[in-house]
Protein backbone atom coordinates (compact mmCIF):
# COMPACT_ATOMS: atom_id res chain seq x y z
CA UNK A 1 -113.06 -87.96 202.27
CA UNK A 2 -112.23 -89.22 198.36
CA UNK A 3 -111.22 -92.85 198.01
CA UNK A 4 -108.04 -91.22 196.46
CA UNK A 5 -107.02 -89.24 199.47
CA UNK A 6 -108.29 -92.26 202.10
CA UNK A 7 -105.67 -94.55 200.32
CA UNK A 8 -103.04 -91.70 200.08
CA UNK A 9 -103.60 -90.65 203.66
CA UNK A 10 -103.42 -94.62 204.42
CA UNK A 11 -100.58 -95.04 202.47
CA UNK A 12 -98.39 -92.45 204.50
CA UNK A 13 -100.11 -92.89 207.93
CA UNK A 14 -99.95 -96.30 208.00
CA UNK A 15 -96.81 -96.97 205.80
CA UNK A 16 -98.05 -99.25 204.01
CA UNK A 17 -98.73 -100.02 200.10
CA UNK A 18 -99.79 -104.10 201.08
CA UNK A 19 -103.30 -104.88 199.94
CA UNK A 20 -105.02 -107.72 201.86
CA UNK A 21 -107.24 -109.53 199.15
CA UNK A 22 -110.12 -111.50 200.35
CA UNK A 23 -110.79 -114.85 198.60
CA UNK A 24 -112.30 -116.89 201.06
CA UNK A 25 -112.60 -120.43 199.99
CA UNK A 26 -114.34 -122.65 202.95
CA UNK A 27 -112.27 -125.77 202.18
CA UNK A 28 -109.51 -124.50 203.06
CA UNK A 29 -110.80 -122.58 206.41
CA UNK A 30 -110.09 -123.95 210.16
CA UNK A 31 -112.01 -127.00 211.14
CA UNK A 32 -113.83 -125.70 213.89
CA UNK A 33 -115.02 -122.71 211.73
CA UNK A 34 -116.38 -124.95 208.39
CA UNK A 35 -119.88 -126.03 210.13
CA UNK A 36 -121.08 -122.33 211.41
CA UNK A 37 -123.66 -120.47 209.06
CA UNK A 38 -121.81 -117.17 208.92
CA UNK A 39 -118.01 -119.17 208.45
CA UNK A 40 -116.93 -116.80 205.34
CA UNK A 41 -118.26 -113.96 208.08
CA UNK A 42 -116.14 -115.37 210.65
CA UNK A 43 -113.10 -116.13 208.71
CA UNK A 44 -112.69 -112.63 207.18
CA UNK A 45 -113.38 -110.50 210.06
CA UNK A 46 -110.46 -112.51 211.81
CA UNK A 47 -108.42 -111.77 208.94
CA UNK A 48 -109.26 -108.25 208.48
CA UNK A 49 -108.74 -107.42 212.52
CA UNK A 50 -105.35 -109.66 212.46
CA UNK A 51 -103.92 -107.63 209.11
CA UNK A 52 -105.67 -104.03 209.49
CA UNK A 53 -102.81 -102.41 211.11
CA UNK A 54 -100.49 -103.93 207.67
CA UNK A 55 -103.23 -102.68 205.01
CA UNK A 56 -103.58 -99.49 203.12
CA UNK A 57 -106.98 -101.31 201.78
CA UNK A 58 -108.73 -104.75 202.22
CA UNK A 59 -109.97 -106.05 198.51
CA UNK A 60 -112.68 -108.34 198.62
CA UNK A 61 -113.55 -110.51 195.44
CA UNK A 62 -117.32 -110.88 195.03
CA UNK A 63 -117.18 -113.66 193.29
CA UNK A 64 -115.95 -115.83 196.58
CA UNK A 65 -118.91 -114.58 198.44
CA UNK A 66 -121.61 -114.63 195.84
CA UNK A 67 -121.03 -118.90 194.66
CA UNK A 68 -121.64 -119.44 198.46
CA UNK A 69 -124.69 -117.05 197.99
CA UNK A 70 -122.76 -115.61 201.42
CA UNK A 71 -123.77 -111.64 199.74
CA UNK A 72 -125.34 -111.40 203.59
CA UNK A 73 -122.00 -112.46 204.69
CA UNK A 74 -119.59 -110.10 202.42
CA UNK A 75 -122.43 -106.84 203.51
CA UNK A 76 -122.22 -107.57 206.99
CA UNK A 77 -118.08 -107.55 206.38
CA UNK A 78 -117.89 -104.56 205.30
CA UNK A 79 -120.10 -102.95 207.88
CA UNK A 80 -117.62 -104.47 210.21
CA UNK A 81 -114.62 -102.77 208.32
CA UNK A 82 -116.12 -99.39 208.33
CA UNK A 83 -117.18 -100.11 212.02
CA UNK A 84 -113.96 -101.70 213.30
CA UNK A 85 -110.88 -100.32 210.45
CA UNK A 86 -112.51 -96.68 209.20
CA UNK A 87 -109.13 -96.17 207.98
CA UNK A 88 -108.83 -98.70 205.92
CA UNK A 89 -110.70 -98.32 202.06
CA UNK A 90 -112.16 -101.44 200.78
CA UNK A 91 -111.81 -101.82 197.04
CA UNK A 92 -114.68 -104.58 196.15
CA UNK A 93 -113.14 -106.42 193.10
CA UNK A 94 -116.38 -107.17 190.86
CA UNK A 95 -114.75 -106.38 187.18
CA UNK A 96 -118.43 -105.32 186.28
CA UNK A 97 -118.68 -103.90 182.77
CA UNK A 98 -122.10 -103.57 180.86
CA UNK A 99 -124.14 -100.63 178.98
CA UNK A 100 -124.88 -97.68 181.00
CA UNK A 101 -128.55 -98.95 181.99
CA UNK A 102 -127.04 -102.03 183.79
CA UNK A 103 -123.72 -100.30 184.98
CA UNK A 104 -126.19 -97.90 187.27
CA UNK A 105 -127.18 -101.07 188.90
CA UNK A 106 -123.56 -102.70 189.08
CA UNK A 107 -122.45 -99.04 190.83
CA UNK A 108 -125.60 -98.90 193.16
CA UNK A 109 -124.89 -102.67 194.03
CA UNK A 110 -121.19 -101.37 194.91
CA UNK A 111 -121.51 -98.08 196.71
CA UNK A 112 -125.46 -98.21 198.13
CA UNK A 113 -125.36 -102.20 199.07
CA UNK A 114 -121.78 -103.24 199.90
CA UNK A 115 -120.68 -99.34 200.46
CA UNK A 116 -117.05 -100.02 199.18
CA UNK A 117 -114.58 -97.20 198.62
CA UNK A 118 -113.72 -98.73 195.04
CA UNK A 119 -114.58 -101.05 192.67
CA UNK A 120 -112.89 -102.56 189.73
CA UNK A 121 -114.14 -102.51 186.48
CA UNK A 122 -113.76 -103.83 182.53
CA UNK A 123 -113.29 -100.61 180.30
CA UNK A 124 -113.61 -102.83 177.27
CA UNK A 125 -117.39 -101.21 176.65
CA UNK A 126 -116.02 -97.73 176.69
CA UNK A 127 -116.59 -94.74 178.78
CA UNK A 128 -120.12 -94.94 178.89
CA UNK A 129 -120.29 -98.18 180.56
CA UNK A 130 -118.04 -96.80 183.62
CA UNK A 131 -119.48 -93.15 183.97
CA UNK A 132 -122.43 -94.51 186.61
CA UNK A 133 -119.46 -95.48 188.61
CA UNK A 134 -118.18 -91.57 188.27
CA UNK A 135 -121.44 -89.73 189.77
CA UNK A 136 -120.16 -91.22 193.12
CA UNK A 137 -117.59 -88.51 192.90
CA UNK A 138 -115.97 -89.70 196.71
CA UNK A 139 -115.43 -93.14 195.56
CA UNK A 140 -112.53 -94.94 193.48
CA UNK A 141 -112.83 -97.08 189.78
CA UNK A 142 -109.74 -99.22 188.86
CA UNK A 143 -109.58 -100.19 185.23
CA UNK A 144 -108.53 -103.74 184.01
CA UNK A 145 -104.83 -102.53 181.94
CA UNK A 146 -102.41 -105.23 182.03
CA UNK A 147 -103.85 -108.23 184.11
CA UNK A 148 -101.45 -110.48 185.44
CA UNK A 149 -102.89 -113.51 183.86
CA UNK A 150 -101.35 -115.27 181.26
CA UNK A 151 -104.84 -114.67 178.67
CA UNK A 152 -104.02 -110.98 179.08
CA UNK A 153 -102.08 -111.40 176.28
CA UNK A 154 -104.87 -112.07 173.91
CA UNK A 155 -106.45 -108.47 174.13
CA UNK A 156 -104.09 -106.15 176.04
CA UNK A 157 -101.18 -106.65 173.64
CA UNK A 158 -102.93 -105.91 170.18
CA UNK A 159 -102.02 -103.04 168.46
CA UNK A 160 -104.44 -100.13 168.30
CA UNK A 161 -103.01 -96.62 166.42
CA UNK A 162 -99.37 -97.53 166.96
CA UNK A 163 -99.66 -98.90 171.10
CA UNK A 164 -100.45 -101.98 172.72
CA UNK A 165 -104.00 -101.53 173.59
CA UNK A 166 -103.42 -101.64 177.52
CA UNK A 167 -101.19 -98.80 176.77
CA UNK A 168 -104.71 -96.68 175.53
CA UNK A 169 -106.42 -97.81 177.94
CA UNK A 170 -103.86 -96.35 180.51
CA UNK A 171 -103.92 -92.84 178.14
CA UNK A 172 -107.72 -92.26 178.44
CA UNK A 173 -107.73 -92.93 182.18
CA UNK A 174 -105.00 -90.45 182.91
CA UNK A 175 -106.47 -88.07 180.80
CA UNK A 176 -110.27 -87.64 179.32
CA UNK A 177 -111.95 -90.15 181.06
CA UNK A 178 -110.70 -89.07 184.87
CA UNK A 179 -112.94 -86.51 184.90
CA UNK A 180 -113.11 -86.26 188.77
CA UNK A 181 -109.63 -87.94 189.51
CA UNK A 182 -111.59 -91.31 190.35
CA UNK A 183 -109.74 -93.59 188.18
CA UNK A 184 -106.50 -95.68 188.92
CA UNK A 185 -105.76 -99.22 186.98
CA UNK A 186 -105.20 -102.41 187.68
CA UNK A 187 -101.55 -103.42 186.50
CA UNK A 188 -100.00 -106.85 187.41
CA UNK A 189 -97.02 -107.81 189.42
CA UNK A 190 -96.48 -110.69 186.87
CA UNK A 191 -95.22 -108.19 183.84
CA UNK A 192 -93.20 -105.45 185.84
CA UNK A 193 -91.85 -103.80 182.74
CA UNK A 194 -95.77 -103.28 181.09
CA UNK A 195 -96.17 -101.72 184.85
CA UNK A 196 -93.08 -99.24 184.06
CA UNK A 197 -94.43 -98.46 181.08
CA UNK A 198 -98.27 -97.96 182.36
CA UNK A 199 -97.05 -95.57 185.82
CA UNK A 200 -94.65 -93.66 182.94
CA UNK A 201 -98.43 -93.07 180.73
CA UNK A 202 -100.91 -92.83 184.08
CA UNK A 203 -98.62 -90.18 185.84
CA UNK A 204 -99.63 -90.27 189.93
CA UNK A 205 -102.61 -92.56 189.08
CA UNK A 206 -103.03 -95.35 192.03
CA UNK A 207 -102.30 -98.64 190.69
CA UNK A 208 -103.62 -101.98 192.04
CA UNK A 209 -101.30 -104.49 191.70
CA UNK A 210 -102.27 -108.27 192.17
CA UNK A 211 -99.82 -111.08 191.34
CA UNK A 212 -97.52 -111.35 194.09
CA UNK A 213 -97.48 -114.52 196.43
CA UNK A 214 -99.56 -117.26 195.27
CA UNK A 215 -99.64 -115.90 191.51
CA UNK A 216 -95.34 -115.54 191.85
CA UNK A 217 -95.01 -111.98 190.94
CA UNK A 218 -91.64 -110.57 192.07
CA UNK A 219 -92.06 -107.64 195.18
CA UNK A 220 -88.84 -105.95 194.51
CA UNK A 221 -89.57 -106.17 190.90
CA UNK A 222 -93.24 -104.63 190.99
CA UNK A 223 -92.37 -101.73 193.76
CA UNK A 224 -89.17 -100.31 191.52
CA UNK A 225 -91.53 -100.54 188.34
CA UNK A 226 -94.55 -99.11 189.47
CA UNK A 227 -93.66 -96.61 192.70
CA UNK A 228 -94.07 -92.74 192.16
CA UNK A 229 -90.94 -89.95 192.83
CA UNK A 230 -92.63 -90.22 196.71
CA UNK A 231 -92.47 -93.72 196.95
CA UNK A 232 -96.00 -95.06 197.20
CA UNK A 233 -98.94 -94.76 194.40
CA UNK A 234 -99.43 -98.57 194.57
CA UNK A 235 -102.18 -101.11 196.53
CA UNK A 236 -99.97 -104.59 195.72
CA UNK A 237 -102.58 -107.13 196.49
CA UNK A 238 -101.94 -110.72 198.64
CA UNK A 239 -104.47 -112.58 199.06
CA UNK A 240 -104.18 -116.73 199.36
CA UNK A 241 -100.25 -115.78 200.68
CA UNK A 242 -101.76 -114.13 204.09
CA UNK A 243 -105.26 -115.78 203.98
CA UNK A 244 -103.42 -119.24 204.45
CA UNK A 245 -100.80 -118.46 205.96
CA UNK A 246 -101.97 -121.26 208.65
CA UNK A 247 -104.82 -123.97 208.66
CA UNK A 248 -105.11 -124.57 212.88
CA UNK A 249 -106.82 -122.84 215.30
CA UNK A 250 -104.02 -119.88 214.95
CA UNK A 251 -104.43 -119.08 211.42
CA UNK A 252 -105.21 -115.45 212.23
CA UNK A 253 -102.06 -115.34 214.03
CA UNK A 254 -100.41 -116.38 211.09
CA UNK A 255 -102.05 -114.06 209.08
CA UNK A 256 -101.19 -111.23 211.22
CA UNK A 257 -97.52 -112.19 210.64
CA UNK A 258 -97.66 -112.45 207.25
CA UNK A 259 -99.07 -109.53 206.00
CA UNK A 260 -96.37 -107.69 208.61
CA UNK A 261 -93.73 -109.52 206.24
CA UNK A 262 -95.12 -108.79 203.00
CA UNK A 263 -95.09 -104.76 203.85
CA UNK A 264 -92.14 -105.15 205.22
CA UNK A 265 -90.37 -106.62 202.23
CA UNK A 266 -92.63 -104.40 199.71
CA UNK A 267 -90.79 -101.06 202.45
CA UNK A 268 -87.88 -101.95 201.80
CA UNK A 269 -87.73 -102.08 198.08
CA UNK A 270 -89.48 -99.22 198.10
CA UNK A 271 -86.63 -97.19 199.86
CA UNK A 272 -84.02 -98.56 198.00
């Protein structure tokens, strides 16, 4: 199955358009979990079996793993998801973007090693940099559009022909560059009305929404901008909101409750 029709099929199946990010930071992890050699192991896979039933996809950030040199760690997690939550696409959230030499190593390092549904990546090189990505025709490639950082600003506003140049970038992936209907962009929660504007340009593209939660993007705000005519179309990402949701021995628990809260409250402004 496509990464486009696993999330679809997850999206209507499961009703669900919450994304649980993965972030795991040790410090903050349960006391009797911070000594064991495999703790970022342990941690997510209690996360990812509390909030699988909530998720229409489970987004990883590489960078969490890799400065704990816990790569063992985030391989054997995704084994586990595959293993445990089949239903559930994981979008690995690397924002690789290099020449085409190095991007064939960035893609194999995604899809062969970590064997993630998606992956997110710069488009700031151009096309060529992200077409490696596109010979895995069944999996997904979100593009950085309109990040929900602050510094976004810098780049994604300047004018390029007449539009902001997050508003190209959103063009080329709804049109010449999704040459197998891989692509979908990442769009965040913190600027809802640069989200309107980028699901009016990218059509039914999916759109992967962080910012909500810790970052204090507005739910109701990001589902009415961003939603397609049916409703879904989006992956809006929590990740430090459900990860800490509690710090004792019962912090899956409190994950599990949560993430039920956060779809819940993302359903409802999506039926409105």
């Amino acid at each position: 199955m496509r990464f486009t029709e696993k999330l679809a099929a997850r999206w209507r199946e499961a009703d669900t358009l919450l994304c649980v990010g993965l972030d795991p930071d040790p410090n903050r992890f349960p006391a009797p979990l911070r000594d064991r050699d495999d703790a970022i192991f342990a941690f997510c896979r209690a996360i990812v079996d509390a909030t699988a039933e909530f998720a229409c996809a489970f987004k990883p950030q590489i960078a969490y793993f890799a400065s704990h040199r816990a790569e063992d760690q985030l391989e054997n997690l995704l084994a586990h998801i595959r293993s445990a939550h089949p239903q559930v696409p994981v979008i690995l959230d690397a924002k690789r973007g290099d020449i085409g030499s190095t991007a064939e190593h960035y893609a194999r390092e995604a899809f062969e090693r970590y064997g993630a549904d998606a992956v997110t990546l710069s488009p700031y090189m151009g096309l060529d940099s992200i077409e490696p990505f596109l010979e895995y025709t069944d999996r997904g490639v979100f593009l950085l559009c309109r990040t929900s950082n602050p510094g976004g600003n810098d780049l994604q506003m300047l004018d390029v022909g007449g539009v902001h140049l997050y508003e190209h970038v959103a063009r080329l992936a709804a049109s010449q560059w999704n040459t197998n209907g891989q692509l979908g962009l990442v769009v965040g929660a913190t600027y809802p009305n640069e989200l309107a504007r980028v699901r009016a340009l990218a059509g039914e593209l999916p759109l992967l929404v962080p910012g909500i939660g810790a970052q204090g993007g507005d739910v109701q705000a990001a589902v009415q901008a961003g939603r397609t005519a049916r409703g879904d179309g989006l992956a809006i990402n929590s990740s430090r909101a459900i990860l800490y949701a509690g710090h004792g021995e019962d912090f899956a628990a409190a994950a599990h409750e949560a993430a039920r809260r956060t779809r819940d409250e993302i359903n409802r402004h999506r039926r409105r």
